[in-house]
C-alpha atoms as a PDB file:
ATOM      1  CA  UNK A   1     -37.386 -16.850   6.490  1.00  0.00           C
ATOM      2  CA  UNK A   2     -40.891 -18.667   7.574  1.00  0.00           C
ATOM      3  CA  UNK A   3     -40.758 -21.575   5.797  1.00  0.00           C
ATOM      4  CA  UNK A   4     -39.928 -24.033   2.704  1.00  0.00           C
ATOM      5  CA  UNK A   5     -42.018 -24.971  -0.328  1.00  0.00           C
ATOM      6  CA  UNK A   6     -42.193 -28.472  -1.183  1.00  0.00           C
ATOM      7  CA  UNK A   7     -39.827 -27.917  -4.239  1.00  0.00           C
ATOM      8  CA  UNK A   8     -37.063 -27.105  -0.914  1.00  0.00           C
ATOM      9  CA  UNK A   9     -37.305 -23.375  -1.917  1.00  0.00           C
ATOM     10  CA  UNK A  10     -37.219 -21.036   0.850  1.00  0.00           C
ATOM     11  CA  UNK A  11     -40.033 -18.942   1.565  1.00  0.00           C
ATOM     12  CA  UNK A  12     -39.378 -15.316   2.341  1.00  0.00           C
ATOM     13  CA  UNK A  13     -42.040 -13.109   4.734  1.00  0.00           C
ATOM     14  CA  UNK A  14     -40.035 -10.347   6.873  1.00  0.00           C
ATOM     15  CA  UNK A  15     -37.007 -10.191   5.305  1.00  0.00           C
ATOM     16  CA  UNK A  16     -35.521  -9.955   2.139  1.00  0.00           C
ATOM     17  CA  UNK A  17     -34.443 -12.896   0.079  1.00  0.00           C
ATOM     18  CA  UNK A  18     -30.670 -13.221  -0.545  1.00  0.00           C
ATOM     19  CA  UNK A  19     -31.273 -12.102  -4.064  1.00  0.00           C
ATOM     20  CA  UNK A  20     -33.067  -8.882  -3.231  1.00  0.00           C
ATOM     21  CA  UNK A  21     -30.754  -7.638  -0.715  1.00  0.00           C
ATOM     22  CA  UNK A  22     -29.434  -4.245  -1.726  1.00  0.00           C
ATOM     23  CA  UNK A  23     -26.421  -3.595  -2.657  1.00  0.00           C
ATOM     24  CA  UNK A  24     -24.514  -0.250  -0.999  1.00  0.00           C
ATOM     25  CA  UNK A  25     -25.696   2.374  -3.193  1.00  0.00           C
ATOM     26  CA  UNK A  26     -24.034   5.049  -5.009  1.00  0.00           C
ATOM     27  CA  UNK A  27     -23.704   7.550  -2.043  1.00  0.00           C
ATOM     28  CA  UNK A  28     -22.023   4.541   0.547  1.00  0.00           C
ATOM     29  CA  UNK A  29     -19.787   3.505  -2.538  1.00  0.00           C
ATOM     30  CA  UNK A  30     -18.128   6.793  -2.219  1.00  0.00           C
ATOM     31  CA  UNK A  31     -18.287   7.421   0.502  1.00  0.00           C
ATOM     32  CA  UNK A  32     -16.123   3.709   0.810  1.00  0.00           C
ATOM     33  CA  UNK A  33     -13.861   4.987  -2.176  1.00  0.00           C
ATOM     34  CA  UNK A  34     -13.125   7.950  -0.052  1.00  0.00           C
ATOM     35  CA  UNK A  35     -12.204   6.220   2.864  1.00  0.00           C
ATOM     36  CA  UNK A  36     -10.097   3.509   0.415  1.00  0.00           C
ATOM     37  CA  UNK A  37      -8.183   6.852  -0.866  1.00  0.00           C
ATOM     38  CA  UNK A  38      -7.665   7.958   3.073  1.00  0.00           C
ATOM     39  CA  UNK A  39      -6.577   4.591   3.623  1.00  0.00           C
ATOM     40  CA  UNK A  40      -4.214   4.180   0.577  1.00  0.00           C
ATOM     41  CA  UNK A  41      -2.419   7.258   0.812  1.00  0.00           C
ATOM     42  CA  UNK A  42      -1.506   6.489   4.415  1.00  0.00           C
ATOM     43  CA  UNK A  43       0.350   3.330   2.878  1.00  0.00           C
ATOM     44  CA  UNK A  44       1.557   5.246   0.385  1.00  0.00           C
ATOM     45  CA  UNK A  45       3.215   7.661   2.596  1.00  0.00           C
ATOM     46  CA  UNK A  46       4.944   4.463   4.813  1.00  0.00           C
ATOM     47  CA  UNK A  47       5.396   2.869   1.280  1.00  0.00           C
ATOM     48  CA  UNK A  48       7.186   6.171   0.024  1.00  0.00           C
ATOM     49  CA  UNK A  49       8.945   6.989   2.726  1.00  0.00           C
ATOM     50  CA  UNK A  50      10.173   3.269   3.103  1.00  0.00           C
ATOM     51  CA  UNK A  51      11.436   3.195  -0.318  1.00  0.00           C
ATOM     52  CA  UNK A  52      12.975   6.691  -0.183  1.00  0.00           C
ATOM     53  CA  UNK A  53      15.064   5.655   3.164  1.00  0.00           C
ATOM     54  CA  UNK A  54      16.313   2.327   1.925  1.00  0.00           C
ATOM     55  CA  UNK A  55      17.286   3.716  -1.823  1.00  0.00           C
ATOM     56  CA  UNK A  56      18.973   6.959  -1.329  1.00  0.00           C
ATOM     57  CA  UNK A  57      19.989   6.169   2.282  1.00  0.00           C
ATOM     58  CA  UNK A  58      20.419   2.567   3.965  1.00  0.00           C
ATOM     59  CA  UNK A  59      21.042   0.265   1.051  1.00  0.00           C
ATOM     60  CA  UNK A  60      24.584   1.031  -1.075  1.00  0.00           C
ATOM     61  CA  UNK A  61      24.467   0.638  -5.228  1.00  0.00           C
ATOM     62  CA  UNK A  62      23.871  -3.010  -5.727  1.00  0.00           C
ATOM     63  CA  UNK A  63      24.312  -2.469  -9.960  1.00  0.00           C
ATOM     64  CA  UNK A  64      22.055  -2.783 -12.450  1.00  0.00           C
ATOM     65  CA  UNK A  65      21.059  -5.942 -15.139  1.00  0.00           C
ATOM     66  CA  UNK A  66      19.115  -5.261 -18.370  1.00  0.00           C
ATOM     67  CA  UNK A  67      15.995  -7.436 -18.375  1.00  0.00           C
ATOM     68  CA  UNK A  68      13.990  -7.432 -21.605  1.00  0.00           C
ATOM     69  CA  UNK A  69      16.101  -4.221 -22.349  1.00  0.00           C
ATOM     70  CA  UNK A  70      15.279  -2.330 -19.625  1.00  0.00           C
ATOM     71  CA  UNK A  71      17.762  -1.742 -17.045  1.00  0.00           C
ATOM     72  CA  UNK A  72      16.659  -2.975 -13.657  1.00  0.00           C
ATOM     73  CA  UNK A  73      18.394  -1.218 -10.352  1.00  0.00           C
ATOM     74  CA  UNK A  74      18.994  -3.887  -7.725  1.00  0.00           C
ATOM     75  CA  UNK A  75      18.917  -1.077  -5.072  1.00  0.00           C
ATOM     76  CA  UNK A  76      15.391   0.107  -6.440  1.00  0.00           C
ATOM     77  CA  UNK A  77      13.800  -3.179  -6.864  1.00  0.00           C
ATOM     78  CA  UNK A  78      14.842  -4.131  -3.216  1.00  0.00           C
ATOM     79  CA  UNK A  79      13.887  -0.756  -1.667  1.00  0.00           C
ATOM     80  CA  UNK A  80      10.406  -0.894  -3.546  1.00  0.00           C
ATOM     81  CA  UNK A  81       9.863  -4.396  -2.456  1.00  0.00           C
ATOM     82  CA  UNK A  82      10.283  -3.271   1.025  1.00  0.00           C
ATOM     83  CA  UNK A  83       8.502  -0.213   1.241  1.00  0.00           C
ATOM     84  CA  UNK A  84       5.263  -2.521  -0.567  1.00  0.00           C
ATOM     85  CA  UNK A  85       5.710  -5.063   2.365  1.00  0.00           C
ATOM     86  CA  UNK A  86       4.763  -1.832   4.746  1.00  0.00           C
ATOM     87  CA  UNK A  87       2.379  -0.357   2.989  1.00  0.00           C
ATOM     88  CA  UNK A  88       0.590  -3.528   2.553  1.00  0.00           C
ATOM     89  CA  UNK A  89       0.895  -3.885   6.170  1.00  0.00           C
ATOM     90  CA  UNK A  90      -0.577  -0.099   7.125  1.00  0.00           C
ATOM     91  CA  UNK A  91      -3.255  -0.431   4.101  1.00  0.00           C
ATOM     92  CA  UNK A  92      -4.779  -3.986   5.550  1.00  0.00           C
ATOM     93  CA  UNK A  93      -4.766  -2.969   9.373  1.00  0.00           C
ATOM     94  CA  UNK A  94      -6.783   0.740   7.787  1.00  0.00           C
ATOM     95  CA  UNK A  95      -8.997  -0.917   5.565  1.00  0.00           C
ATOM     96  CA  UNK A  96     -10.360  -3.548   8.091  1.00  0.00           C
ATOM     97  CA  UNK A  97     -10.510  -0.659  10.798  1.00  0.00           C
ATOM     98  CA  UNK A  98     -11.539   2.098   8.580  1.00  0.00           C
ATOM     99  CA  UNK A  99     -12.727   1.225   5.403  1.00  0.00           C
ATOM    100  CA  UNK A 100     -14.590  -1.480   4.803  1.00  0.00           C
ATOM    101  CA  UNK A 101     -16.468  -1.577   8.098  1.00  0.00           C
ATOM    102  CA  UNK A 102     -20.325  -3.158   7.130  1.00  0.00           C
ATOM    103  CA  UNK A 103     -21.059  -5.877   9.312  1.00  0.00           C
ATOM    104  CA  UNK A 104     -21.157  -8.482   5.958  1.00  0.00           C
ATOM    105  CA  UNK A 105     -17.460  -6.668   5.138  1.00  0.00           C
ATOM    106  CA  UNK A 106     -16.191  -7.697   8.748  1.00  0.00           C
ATOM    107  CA  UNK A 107     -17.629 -11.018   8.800  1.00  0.00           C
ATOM    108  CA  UNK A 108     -15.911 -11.790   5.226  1.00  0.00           C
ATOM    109  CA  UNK A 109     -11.951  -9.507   5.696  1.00  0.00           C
ATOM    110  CA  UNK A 110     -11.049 -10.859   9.218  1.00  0.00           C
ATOM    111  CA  UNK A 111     -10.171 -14.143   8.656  1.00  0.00           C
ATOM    112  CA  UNK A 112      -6.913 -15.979   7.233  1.00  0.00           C
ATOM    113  CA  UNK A 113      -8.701 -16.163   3.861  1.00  0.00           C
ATOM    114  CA  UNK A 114      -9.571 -12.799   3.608  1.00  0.00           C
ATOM    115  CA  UNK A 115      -6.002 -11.438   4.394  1.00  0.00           C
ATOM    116  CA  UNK A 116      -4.356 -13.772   1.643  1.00  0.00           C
ATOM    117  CA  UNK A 117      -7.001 -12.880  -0.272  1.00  0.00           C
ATOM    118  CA  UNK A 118      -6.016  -8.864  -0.033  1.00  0.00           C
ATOM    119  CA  UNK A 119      -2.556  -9.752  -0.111  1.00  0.00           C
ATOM    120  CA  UNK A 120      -2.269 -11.844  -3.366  1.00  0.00           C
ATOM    121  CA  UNK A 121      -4.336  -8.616  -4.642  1.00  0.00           C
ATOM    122  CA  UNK A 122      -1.389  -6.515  -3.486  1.00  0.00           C
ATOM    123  CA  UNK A 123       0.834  -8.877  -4.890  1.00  0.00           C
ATOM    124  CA  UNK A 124      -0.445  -8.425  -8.066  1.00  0.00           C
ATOM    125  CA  UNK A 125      -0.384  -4.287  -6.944  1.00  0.00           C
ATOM    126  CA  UNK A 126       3.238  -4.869  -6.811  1.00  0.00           C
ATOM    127  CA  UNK A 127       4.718  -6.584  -9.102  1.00  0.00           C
ATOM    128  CA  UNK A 128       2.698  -3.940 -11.652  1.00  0.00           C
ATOM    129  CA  UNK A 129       4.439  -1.143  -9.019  1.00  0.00           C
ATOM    130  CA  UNK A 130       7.869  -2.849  -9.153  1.00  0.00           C
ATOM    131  CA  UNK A 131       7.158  -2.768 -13.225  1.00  0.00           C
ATOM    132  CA  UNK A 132       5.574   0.336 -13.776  1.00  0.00           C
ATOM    133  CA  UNK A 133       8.541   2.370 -11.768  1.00  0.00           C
ATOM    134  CA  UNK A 134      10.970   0.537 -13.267  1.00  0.00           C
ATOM    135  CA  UNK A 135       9.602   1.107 -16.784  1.00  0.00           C
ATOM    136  CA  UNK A 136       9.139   4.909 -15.534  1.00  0.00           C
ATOM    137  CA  UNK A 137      12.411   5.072 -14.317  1.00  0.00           C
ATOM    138  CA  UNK A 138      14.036   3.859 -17.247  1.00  0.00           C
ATOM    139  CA  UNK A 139      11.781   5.992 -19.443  1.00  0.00           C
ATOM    140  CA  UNK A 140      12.807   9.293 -17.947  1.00  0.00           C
ATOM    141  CA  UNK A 141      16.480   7.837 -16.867  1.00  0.00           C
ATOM    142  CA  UNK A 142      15.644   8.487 -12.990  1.00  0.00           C
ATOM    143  CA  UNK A 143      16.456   6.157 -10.717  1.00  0.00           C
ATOM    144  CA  UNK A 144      17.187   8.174  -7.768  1.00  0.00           C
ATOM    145  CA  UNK A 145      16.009  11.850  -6.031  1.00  0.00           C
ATOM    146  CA  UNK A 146      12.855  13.310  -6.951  1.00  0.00           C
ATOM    147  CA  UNK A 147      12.783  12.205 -10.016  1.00  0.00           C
ATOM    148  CA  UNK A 148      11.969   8.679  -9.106  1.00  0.00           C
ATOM    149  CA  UNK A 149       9.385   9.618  -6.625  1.00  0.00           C
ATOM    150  CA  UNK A 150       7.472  11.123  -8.967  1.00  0.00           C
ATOM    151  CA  UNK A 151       7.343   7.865 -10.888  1.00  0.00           C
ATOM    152  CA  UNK A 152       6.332   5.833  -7.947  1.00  0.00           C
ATOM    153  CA  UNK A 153       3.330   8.324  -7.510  1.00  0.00           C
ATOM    154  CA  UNK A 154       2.009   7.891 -10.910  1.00  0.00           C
ATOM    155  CA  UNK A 155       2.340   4.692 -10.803  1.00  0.00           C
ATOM    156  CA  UNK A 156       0.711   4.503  -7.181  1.00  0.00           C
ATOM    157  CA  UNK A 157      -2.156   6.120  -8.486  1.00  0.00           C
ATOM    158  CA  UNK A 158      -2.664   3.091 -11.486  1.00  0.00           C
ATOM    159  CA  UNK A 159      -1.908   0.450  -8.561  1.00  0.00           C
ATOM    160  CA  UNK A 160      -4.366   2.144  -6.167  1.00  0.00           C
ATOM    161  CA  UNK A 161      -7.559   1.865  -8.710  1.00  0.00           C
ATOM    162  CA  UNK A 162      -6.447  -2.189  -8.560  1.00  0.00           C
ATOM    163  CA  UNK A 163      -6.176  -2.619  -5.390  1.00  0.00           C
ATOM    164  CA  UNK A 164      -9.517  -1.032  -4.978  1.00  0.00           C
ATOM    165  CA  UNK A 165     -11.161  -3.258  -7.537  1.00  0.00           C
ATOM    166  CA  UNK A 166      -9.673  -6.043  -6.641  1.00  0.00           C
ATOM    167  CA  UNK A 167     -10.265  -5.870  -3.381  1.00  0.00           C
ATOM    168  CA  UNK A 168     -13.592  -5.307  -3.102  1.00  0.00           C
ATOM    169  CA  UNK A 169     -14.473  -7.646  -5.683  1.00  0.00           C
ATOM    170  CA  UNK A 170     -12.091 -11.053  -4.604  1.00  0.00           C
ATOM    171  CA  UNK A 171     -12.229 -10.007  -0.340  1.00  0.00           C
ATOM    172  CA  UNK A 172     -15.295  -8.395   0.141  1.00  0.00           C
ATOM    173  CA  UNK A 173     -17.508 -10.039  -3.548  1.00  0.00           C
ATOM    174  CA  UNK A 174     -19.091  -6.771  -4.037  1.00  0.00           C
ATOM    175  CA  UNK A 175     -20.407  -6.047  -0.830  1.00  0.00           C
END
């Protein structure tokens, strides 16, 4: 910046006006994706494995309650709430370190803001994870085993693409 007119606008020499900056282009942006997916299946794995170990092995049958005529697990619910509070976790700590690592990106998703930022994202992520395998389960009357696992990757897959978005948009504002 060398100087100001006399309206107060700034006068750009060197370097690029805010306005002109370039965006990452198309090559970075998948390269970022990439790294997102890398980053996201980690959680997914801790997420996964989390649920798995607290449905079919730590937490006993807690019932079920038909909401909106779908019948909700108790067990399920709890276990998927608890394997999103550790993904969350692993996803955030690999997505400052791994992911989004431009000097603009670190400046804006290391901060209090930032991280309630990503997590009311991945609040949204779950309750549409806590719905979507629920409505899965229900679907294909699986609530335990294999079965359900399957659901909760398909429906990782829909949350992922959010998360994503979402992210980068709200956290990072399209840097």
């Amino acid at each position: 910046m060398d100087g100001e007119k006399p309206n107060g606008e700034q006068i750009y020499n060197n370097e690029e006006s805010p306005a002109e900056k370039p965006k990452q282009d198309k090559k970075q942006l998948i390269k970022e994706l990439l790294r997102y997916c890398v980053a996201g299946g980690a959680a997914f794995v801790f997420d996964t494995a989390t649920l798995w170990l607290f449905n079919e092995k730590i937490l006993p049958y807690m019932g079920r309650a038909n909401v909106l005529g779908i019948e909700l697990d108790w067990r399920l619910a709890l276990a998927t709430s608890l394997g999103f509070i550790v993904g969350i976790t692993v996803n955030y700590l690999i997505s400052i370190w791994f992911v989004f690592t431009t000097e603009k990106q670190k400046e804006r998703g290391r901060n209090v803001k930032a991280f309630l930022l990503f997590a009311l994202v991945g609040f949204i992520g779950y309750l549409l994870t806590v719905g979507g395998v629920q409505l899965g389960c229900w679907m294909f009357n699986v609530y335990e085993g294999f079965g359900s696992l399957v659901v909760r990757a398909v429906v990782a897959g829909i949350v992922m693409i959010w998360n994503y978005v979402g992210r980068k948009v709200l956290v990072y504002k399209g840097e």
